[in-house]
C-alpha atoms as a PDB file:
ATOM      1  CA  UNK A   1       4.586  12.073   6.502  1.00  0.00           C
ATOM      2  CA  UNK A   2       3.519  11.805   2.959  1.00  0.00           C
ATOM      3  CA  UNK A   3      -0.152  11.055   2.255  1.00  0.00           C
ATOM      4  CA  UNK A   4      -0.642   8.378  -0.600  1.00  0.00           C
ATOM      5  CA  UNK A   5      -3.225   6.824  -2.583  1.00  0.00           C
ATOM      6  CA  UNK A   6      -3.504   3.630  -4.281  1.00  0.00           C
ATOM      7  CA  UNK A   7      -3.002   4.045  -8.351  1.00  0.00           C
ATOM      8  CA  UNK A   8      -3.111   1.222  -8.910  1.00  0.00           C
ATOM      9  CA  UNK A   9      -1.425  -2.539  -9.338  1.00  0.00           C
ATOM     10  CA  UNK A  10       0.623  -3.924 -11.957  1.00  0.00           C
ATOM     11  CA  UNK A  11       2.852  -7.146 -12.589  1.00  0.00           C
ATOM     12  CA  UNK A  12       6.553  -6.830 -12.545  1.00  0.00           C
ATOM     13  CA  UNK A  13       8.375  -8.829 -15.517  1.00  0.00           C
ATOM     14  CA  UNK A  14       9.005 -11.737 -12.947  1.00  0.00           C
ATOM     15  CA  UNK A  15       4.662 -11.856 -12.566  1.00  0.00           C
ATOM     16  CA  UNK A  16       5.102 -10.562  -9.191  1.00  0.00           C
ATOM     17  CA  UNK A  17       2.148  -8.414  -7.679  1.00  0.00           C
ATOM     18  CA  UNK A  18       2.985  -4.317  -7.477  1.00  0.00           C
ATOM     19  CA  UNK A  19       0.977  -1.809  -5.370  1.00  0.00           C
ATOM     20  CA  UNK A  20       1.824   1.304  -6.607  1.00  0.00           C
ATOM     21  CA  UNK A  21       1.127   4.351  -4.364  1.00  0.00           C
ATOM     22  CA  UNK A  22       1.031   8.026  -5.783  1.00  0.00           C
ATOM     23  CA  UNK A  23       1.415  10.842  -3.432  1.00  0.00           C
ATOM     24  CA  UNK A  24      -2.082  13.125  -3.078  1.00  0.00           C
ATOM     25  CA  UNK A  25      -0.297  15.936  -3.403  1.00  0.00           C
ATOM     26  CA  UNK A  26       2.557  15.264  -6.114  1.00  0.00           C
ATOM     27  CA  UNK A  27       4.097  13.061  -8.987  1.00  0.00           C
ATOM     28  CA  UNK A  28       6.172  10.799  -7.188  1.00  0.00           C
ATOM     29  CA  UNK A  29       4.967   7.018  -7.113  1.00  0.00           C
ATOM     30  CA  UNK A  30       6.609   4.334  -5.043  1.00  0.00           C
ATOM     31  CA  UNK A  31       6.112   0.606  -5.974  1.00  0.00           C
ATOM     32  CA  UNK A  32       5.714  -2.125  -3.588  1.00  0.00           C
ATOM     33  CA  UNK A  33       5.786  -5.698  -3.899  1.00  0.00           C
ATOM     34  CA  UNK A  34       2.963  -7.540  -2.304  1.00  0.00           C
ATOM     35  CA  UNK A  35       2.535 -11.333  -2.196  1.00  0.00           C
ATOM     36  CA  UNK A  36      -0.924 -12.380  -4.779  1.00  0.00           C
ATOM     37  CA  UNK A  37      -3.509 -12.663  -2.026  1.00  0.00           C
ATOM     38  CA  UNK A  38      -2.650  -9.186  -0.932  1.00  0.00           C
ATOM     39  CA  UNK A  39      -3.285  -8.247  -4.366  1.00  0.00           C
ATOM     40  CA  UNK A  40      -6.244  -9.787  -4.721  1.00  0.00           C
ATOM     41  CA  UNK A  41      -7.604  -7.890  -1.391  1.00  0.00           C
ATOM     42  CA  UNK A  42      -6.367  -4.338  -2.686  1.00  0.00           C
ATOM     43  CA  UNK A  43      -7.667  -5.255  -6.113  1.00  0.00           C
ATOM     44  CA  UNK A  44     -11.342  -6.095  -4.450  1.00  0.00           C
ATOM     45  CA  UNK A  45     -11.310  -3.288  -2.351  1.00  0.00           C
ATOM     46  CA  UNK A  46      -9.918  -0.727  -5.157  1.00  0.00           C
ATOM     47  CA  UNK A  47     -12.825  -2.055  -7.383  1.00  0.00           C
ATOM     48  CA  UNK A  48     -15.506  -2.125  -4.573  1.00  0.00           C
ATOM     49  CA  UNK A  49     -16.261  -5.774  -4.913  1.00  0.00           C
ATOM     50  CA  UNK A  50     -18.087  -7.494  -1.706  1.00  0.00           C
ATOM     51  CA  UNK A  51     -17.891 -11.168  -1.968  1.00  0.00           C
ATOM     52  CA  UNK A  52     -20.144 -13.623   0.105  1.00  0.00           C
ATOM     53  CA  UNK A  53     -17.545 -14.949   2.464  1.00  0.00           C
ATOM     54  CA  UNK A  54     -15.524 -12.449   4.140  1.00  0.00           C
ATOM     55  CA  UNK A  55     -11.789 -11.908   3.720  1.00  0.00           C
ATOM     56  CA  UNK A  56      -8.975 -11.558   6.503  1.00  0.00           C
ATOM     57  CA  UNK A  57      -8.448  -8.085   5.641  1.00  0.00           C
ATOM     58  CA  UNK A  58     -12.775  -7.950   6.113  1.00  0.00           C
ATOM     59  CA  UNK A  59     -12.623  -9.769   9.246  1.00  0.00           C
ATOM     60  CA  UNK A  60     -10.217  -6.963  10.237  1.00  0.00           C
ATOM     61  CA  UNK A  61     -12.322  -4.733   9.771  1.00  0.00           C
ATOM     62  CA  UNK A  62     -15.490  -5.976  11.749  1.00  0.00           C
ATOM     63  CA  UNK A  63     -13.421  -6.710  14.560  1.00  0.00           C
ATOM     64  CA  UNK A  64     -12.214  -2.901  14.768  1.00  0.00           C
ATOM     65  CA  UNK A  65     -15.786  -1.581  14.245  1.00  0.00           C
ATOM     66  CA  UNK A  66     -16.921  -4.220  16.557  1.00  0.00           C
ATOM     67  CA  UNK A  67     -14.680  -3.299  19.635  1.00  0.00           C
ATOM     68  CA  UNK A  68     -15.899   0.618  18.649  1.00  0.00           C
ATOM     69  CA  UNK A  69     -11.652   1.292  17.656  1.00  0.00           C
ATOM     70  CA  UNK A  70     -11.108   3.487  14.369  1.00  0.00           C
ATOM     71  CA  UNK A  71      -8.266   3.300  12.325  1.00  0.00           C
ATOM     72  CA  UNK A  72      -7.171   6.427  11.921  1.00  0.00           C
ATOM     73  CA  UNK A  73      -3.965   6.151   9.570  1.00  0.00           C
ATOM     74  CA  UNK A  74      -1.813   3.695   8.193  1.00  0.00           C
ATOM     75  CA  UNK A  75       2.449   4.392   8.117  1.00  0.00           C
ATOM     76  CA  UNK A  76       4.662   2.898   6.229  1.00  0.00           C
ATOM     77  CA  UNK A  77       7.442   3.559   8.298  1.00  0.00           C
ATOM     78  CA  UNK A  78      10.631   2.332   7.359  1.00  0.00           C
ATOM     79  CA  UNK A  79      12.748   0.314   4.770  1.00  0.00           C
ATOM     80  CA  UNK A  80      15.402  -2.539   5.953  1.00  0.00           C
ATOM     81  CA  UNK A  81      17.109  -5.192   4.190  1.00  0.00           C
ATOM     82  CA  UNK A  82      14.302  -4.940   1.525  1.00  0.00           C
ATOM     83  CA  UNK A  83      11.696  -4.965   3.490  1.00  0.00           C
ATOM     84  CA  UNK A  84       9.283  -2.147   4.061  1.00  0.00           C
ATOM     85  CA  UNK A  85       7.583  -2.041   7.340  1.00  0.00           C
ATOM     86  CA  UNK A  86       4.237  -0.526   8.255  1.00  0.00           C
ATOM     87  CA  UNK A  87       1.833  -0.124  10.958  1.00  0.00           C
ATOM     88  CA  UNK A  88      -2.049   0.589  11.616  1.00  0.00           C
ATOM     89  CA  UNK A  89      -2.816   3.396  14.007  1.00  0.00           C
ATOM     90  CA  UNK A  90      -6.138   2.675  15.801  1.00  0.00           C
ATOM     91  CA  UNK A  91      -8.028   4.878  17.573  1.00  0.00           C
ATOM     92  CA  UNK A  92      -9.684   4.012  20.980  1.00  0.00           C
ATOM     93  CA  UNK A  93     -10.807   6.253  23.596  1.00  0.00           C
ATOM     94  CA  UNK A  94      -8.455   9.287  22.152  1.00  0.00           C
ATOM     95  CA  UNK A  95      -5.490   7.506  22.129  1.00  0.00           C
ATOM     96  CA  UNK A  96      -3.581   5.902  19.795  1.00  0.00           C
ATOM     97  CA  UNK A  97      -2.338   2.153  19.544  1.00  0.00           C
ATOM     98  CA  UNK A  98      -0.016   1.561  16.480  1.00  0.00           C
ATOM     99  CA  UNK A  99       0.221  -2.135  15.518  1.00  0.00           C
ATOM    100  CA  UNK A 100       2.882  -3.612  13.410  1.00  0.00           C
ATOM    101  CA  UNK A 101       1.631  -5.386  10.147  1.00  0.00           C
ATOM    102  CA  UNK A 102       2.758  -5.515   6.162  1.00  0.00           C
ATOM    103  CA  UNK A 103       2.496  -2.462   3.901  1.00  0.00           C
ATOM    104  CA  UNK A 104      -0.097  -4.976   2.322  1.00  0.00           C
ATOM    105  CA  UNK A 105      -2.510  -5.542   4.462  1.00  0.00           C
ATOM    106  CA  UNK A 106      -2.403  -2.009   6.023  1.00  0.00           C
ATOM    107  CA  UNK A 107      -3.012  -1.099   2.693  1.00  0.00           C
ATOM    108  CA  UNK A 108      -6.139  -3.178   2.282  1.00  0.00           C
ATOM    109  CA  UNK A 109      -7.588  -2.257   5.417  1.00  0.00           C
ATOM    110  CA  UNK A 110      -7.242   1.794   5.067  1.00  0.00           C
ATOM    111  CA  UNK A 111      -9.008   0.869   1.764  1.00  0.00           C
ATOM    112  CA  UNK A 112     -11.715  -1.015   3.585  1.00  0.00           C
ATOM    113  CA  UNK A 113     -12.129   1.541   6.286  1.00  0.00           C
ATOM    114  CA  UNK A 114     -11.503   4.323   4.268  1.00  0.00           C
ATOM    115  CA  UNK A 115      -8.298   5.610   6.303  1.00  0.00           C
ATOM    116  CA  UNK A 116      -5.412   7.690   5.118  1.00  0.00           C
ATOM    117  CA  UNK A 117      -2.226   6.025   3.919  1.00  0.00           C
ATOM    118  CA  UNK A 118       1.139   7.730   4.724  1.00  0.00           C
ATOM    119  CA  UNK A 119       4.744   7.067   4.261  1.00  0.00           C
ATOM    120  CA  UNK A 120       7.799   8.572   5.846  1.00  0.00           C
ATOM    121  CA  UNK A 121       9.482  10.961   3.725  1.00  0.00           C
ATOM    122  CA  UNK A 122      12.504   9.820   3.522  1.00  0.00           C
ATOM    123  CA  UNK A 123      11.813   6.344   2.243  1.00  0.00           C
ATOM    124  CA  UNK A 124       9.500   8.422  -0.562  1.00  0.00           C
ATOM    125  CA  UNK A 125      12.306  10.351  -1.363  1.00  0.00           C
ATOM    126  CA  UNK A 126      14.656   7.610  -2.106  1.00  0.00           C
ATOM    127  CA  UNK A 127      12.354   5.152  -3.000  1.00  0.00           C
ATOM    128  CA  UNK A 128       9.870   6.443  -5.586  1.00  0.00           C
ATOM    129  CA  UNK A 129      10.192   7.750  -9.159  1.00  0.00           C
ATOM    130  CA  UNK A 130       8.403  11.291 -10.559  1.00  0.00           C
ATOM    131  CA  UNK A 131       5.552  10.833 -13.059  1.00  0.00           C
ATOM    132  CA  UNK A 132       5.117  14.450 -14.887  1.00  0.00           C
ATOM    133  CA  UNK A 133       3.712  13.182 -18.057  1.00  0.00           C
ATOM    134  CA  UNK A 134       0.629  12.619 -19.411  1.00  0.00           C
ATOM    135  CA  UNK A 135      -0.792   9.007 -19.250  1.00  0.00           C
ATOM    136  CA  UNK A 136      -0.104   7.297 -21.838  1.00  0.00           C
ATOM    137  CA  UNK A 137       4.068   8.426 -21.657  1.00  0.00           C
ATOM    138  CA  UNK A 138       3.296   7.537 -17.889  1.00  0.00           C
ATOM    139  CA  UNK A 139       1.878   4.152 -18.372  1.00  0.00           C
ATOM    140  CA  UNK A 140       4.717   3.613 -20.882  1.00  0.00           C
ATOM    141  CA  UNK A 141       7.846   5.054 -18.477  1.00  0.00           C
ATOM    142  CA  UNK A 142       6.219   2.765 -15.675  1.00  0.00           C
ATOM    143  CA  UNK A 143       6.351  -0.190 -17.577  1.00  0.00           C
ATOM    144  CA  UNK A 144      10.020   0.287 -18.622  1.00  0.00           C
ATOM    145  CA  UNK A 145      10.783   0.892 -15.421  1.00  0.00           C
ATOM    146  CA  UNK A 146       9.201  -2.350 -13.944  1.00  0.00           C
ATOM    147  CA  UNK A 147      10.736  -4.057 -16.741  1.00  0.00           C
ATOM    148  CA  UNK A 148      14.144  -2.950 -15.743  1.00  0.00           C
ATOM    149  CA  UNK A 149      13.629  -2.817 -12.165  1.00  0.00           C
ATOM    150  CA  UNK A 150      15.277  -5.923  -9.910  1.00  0.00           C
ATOM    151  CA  UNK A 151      12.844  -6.633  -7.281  1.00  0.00           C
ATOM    152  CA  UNK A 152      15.502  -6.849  -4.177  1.00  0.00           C
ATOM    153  CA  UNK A 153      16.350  -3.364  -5.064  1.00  0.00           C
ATOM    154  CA  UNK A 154      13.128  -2.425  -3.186  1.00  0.00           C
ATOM    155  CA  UNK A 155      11.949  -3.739  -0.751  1.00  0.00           C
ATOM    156  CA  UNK A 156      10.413  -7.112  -2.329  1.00  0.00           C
ATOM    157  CA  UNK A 157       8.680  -9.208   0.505  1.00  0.00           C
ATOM    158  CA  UNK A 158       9.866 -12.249   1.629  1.00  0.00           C
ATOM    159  CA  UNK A 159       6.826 -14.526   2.015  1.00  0.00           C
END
């Protein structure tokens, strides 16, 4: 698996929400689109912004520490029909229980909780672009390639 971090979110030319993920230990970034609440959640927990009502995606998160679990990674696992699929791996007890859920919200929960983010290889490999530039060419080749980029060509979700 490929570890991943958040780099950040963007707006394709349509105005639909991006995730982008960077790989820890490379160049390659793969975009994901995420419906706008999602956004909002990643965006929140990216900036470190508590608000006075709790979110789903904080509700999550009190359950798991409530019942004592830990999530130990997130995997985004696979890519079909345009869809990418993910799952949380929780901890309990030494053994792990993987539960299905979006790329999106396992994405705002490992930020919450502070857990790693991986995605299969594979889907990195065909599914991501290579950023060796500096960042202002980076910002710029990122742009033109959202601008150019037709959503159903990867994995756009289907809300």
């Amino acid at each position: 698996m490929v570890e991943v971090q958040v780099s950040g979110l963007a707006l394709a030319p349509n105005s639909s929400p991006v995730v982008l993920l960077k790989e820890v230990d490379g160049d390659k970034v793969l975009p994901i689109w995420i419906g706008a609440p999602e956004a909002r959640a990643i965006a929140l927990a990216l900036e470190g912004i508590e608000i006075e009502r709790p979110l789903t995606h904080d509700l999550m998160k009190s359950i798991i520490e409530g019942l004592k679990v830990k999530v130990n990674r997130v995997v985004i696992h696979d890519l079909r029909e345009n869809t990418f699929y993910a799952k949380v791996c929780l901890l309990k007890d030494g053994s792990i229980v993987e539960v299905d859920a979006r790329p999106s919200d396992c994405i705002a929960l490992a930020l919450r909780v502070r857990a790693p983010i991986y995605v299969n290889p594979e889907i990195m490999d065909l599914n991501s672009t290579p950023l060796k530039m500096d960042k202002e060419a980076r910002a710029e080749a990122l742009r033109r390639y959202l601008k150019n980029l037709d959503p159903e060509d990867f994995g756009k979700y289907k809300l």
